[in-house]
Every structure is written in structure tokens, then in C-alpha cells.
Protein backbone atom coordinates (compact mmCIF):
# COMPACT_ATOMS: atom_id res chain seq x y z
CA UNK A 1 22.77 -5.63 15.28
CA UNK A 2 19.50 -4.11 13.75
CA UNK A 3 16.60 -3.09 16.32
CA UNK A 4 13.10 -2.54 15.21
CA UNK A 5 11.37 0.50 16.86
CA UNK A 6 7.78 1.12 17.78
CA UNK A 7 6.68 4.78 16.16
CA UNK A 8 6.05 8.04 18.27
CA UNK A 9 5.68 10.71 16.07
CA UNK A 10 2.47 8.46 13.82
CA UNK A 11 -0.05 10.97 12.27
CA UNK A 12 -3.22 10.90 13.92
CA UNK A 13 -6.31 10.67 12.49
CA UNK A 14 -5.98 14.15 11.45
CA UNK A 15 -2.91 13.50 9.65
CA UNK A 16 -1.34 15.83 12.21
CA UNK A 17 1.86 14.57 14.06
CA UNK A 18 2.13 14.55 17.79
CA UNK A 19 2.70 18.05 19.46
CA UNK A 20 6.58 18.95 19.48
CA UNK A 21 7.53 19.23 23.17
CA UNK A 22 9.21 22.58 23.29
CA UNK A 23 9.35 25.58 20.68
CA UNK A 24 12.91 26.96 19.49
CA UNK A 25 12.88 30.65 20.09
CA UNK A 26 15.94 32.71 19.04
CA UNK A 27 17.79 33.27 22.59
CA UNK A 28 20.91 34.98 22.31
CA UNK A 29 24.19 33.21 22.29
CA UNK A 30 27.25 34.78 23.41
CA UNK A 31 30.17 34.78 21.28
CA UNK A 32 32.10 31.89 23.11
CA UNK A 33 28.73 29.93 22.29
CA UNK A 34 28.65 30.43 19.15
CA UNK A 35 32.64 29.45 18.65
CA UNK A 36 31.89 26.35 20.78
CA UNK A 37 29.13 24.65 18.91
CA UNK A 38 31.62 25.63 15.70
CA UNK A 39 34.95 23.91 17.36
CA UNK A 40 33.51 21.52 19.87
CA UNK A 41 30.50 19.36 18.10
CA UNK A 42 31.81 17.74 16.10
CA UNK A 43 34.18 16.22 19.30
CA UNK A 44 31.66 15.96 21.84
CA UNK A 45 28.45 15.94 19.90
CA UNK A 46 26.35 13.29 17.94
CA UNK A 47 24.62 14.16 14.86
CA UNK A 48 21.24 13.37 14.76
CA UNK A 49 20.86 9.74 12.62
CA UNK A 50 17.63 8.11 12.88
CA UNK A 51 18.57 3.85 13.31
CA UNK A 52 21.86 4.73 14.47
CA UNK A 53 22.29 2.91 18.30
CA UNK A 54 23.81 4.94 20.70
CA UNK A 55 24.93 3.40 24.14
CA UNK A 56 27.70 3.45 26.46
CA UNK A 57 30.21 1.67 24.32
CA UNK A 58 29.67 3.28 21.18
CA UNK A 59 29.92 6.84 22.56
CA UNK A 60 32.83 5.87 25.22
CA UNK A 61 34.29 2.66 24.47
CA UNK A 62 35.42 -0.10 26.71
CA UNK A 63 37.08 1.46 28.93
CA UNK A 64 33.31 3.12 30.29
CA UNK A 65 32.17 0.17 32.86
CA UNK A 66 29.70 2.47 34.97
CA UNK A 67 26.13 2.62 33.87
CA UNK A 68 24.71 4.85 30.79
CA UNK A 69 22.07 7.86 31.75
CA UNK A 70 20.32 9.71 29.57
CA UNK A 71 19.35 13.43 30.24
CA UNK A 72 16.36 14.41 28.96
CA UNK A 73 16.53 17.93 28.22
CA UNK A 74 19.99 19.49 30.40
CA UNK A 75 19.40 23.52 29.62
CA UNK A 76 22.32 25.48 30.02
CA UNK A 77 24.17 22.00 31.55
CA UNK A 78 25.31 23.08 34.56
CA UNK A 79 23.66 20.30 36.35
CA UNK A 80 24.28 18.16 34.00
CA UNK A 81 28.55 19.01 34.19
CA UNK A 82 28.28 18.80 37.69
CA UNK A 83 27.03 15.25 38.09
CA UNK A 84 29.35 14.05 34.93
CA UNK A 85 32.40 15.44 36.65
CA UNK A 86 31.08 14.18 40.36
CA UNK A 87 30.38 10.08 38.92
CA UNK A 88 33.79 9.86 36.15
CA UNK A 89 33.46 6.10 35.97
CA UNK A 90 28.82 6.50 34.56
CA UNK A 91 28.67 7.62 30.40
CA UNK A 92 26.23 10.26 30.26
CA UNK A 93 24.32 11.35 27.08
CA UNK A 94 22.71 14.85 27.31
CA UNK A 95 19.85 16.08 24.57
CA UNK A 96 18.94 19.07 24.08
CA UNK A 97 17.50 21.44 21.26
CA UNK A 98 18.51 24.77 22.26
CA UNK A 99 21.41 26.50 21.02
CA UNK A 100 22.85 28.47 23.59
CA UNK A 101 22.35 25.60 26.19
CA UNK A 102 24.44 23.26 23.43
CA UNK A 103 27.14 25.80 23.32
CA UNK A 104 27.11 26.36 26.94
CA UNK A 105 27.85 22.70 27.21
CA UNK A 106 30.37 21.99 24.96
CA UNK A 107 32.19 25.13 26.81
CA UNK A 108 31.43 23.14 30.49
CA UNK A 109 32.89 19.87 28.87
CA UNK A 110 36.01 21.24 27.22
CA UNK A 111 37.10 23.21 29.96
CA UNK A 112 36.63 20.79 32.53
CA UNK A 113 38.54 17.75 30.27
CA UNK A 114 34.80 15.49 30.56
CA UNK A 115 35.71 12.21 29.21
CA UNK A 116 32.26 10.55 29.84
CA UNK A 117 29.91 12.75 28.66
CA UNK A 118 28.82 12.93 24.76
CA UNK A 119 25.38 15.50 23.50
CA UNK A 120 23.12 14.97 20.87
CA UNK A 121 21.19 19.02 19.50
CA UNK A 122 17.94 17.55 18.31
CA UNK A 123 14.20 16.96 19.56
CA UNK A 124 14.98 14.14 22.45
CA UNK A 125 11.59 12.14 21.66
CA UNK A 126 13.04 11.59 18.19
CA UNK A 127 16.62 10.57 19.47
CA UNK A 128 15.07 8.14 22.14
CA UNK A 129 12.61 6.90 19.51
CA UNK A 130 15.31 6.33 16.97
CA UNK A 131 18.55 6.30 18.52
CA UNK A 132 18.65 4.18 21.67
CA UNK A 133 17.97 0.49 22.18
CA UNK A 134 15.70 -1.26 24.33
CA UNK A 135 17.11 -2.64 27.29
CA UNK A 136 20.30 -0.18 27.58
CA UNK A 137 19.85 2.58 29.30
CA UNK A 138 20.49 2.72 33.13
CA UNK A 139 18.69 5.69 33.95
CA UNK A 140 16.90 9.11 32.55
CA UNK A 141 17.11 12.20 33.86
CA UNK A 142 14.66 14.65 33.00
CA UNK A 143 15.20 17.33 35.27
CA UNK A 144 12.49 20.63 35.64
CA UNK A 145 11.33 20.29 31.90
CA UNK A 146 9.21 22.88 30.81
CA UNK A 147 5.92 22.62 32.35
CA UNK A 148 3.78 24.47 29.86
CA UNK A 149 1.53 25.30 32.61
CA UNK A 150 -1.59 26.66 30.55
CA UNK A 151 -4.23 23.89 29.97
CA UNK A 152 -4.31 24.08 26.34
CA UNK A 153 -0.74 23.45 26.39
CA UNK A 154 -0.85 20.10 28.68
CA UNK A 155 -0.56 17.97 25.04
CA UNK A 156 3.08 19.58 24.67
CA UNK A 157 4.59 18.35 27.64
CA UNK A 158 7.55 15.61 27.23
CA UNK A 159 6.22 13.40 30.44
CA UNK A 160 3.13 12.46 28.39
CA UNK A 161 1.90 8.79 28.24
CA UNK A 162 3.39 7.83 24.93
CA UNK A 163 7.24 9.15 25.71
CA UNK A 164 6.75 7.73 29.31
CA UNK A 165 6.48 4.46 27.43
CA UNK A 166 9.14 4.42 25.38
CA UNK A 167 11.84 5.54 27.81
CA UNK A 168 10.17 2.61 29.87
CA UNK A 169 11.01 0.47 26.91
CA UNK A 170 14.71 1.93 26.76
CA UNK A 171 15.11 0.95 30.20
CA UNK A 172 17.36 -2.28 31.39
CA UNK A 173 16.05 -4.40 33.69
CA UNK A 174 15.62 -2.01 37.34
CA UNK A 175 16.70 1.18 35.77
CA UNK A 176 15.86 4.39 36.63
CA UNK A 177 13.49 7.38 35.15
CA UNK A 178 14.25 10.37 37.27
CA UNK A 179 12.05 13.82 37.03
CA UNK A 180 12.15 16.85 39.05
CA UNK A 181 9.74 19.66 38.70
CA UNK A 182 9.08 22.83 40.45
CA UNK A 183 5.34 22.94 39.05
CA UNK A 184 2.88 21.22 41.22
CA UNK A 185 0.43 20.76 38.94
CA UNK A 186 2.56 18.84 36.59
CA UNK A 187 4.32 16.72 39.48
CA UNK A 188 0.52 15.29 39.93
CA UNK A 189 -0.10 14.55 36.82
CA UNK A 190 3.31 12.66 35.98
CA UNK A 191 2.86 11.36 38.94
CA UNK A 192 -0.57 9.73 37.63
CA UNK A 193 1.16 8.97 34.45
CA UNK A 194 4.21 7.15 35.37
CA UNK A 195 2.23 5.20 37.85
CA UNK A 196 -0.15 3.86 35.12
CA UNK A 197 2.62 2.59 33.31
CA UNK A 198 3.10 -0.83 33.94
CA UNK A 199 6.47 -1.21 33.32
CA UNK A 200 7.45 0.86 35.89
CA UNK A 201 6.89 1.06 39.85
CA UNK A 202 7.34 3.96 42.47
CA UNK A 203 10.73 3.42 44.38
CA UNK A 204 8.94 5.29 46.93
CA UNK A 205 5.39 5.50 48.37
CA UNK A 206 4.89 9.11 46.94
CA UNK A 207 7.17 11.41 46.28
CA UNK A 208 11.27 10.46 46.30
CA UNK A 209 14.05 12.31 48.22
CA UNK A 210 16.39 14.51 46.23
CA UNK A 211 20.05 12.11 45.57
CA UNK A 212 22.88 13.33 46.92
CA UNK A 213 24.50 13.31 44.10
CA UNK A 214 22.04 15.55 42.18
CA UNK A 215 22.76 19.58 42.52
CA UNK A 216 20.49 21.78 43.50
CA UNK A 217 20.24 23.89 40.91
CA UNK A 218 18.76 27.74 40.20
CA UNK A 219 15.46 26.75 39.16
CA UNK A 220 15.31 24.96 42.94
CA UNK A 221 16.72 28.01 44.41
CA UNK A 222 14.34 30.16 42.43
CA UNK A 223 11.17 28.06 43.62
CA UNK A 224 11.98 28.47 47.25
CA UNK A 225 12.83 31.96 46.73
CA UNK A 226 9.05 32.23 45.40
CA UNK A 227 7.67 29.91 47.80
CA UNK A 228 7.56 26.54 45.53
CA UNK A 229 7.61 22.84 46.26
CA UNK A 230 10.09 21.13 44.47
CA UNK A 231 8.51 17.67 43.58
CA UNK A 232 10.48 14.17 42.82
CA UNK A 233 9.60 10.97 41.53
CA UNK A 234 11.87 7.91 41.02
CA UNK A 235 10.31 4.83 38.86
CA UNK A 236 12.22 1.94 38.24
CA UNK A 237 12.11 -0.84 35.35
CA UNK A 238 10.33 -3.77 37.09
């Protein structure tokens, strides 16, 4: 079946495309990182091909009857393990750019025997622009993203108006886009930006209760330690 797809990245008037949301920096990667993205993508990853459809039956099969969440963004995937692991019968797709995270990942999933969890290494705007359908996806996750907390760095944050509406778009029918931030600041604003998206409405009046079946993970722990909120909002496909 062949799906036509809106644009994100268009030039502007500038001929300039749209600010990437994160920049790759060269972390270090331990040895067993490096040896995992070698021996393990190729089993547990998806290459990046733009107007190839990705959903819960081409990365799992038939036998995957839960729903199909995408995580926007899983950093070193502990998280991200922990819930796949926790909910066997729900396909999860994790994208990330960063190497070491990627490695990390494919280390988790190997070692743990993950039979519902598949990863894409490449810039998650383009794989959710180019790689996923409208109307199947259950539910994003996009879980303490970088906040870029200077003001002239606002324009590179992933919750920004135009991604908001295309994971809106990706949605089915009463799905689920999930974000968690430790960074006030931003929480208002996505706050303001998933609410004036109208294909979306607050599952509760403000801010939403952590799910039980979401970890709390070291950023959380690292925010109370320093004596921040941890904001979350859950929108759902009306």
C-alpha cells in the first residue's frame, strides 16, 4: 500500500531547512558498544529508508496483537528495556541518533531475549515523517528530551508545533502522545503547544500522573535530588 506524506523538513524562505533537533557530539562508547551496534543491528535494528512503512506487523509479525508505541528519543534505553520487558504482548519501536545509547540498547535487548522491541539510529522527525503511517501508531513516548533551555535554542526543540502535528497525524484513533520533562519552562510551553493542536485533547485538566508502568528513571531521581518538578502531559487522538 503506498502512503503520501505531508513534508517537515521544507526549506523556508531562506532556503534553510528546519533546525535539526539535537547535535551528534562524539561521546565515548565502550568496547561492548561498539561490538553491539557491529553484531546486533542488523537483528534488532532498521535501517533508515525514507517510504518504507514501519508498524507492528512488519517489525513483529502476527503473532504481536498488543498495541505499537513509538519512543521518541530512548537515550541509553534503560527505560525504554524496562517497559518492553514489563508489557511482552505491546511492539515497541525506539529512535534514537546517538551511538552509545544505540549500542547500549542492542546490549539491553540481546541480553534480556526482547522479542517486541525493534530500533531505528537516525534523526526521529525524519523516520516519523517518512517511515510511519497515519493512523498506526498507538502511542509516543518522548520521555525528558533535551530541553535546550537557552532562548535562542527554543527553535531546536523536538515538541515544536510542526512535529507535534505529525505524530498527531501518526496517531490511531484515541492514541496516546506521552512527554515527560524535568524542565519547567519547556513543560509550559508544550503544554501550550500540544493544547493548540486540534487533533489532540488533554486526558487530564493540567498536568497527568506518572503510569505505573513507566520507571522512574535517573534524570527523575536527579531532578529531585536538585530540587526539580518533574512535569507530565498525556494527549490523546480525538
Amino acid at each position: 500500500m503506498e502512503h503520501s506524506f505531508e513534508r517537515l523538513t521544507t526549506p523556508g524562505q531562506d532556503g534553510k531547512q528546519s533546525p535539526r533537533s539535537y547535535v551528534l557530539r562524539a561521546g565515548h562508547m565502550t568496547d561492548k558498544q561498539k561490538d553491539a551496534l557491529q553484531r546486533f543491528y542488523e537483528k534488532y535494528g532498521i535501517p533508515w529508508e525514507p517510504g518504507r512503512i514501519v508498524n507492528a506487523l512488519s517489525l513483529f509479525g502476527p503473532r504481536m496483537i498488543g498495541s505499537f508505541i513509538v519512543e521518541i528519543g530512548f537515550g541509553m534505553g534503560d527505560a525504554t528495556a524496562n517497559i518492553a520487558e514489563a508489557l511482552p504482548a505491546t511492539g515497541f519501536f525506539g529512535i534514537e541518533v546517538h551511538a552509545p545509547g544505540v549500542g547500549q540498547m542492542l546490549l539491553e535487548i540481546e541480553r534480556r531475549g526482547l522479542k517486541n522491541l525493534k530500533i531505528c539510529r537516525h534523526d526521529a522527525m525524519e523516520v516519523v515523517e517518512s517511515m510511519l503511517a497515519p493512523d498506526s501508531v498507538d502511542g509516543f513516548h518522548v520521555f525528558f528530551p533535551d530541553p535546550w533551555p537557552k532562548k535562542k535554542h527554543h527553535k531546536r526543540r523536538i515538541m515544536r508545533q510542526d512535529f507535534v502535528r505529525f505524530m498527531a497525524r501518526r496517531l490511531k484513533p484515541s492514541g496516546y502522545l506521552y512527554f515527560v520533562t524535568d524542565w519547567e519552562e519547556y513543560a509550559e510551553a508544550t503544554l501550550e503547544v500540544l493544547r493548540s493542536e486540534t487533533l489532540l485533547v488533554n486526558t487530564y485538566e493540567v498536568w497527568a500522573d506518572r503510569e505505573s508502568w513507566r520507571p522512574i528513571t535517573k534524570f527523575e531521581k536527579r531532578a529531585a535530588d536538585e530540587g526539580r518538578t518533574v512535569r507530565e502531559l498525556i494527549f490523546r487522538r480525538i
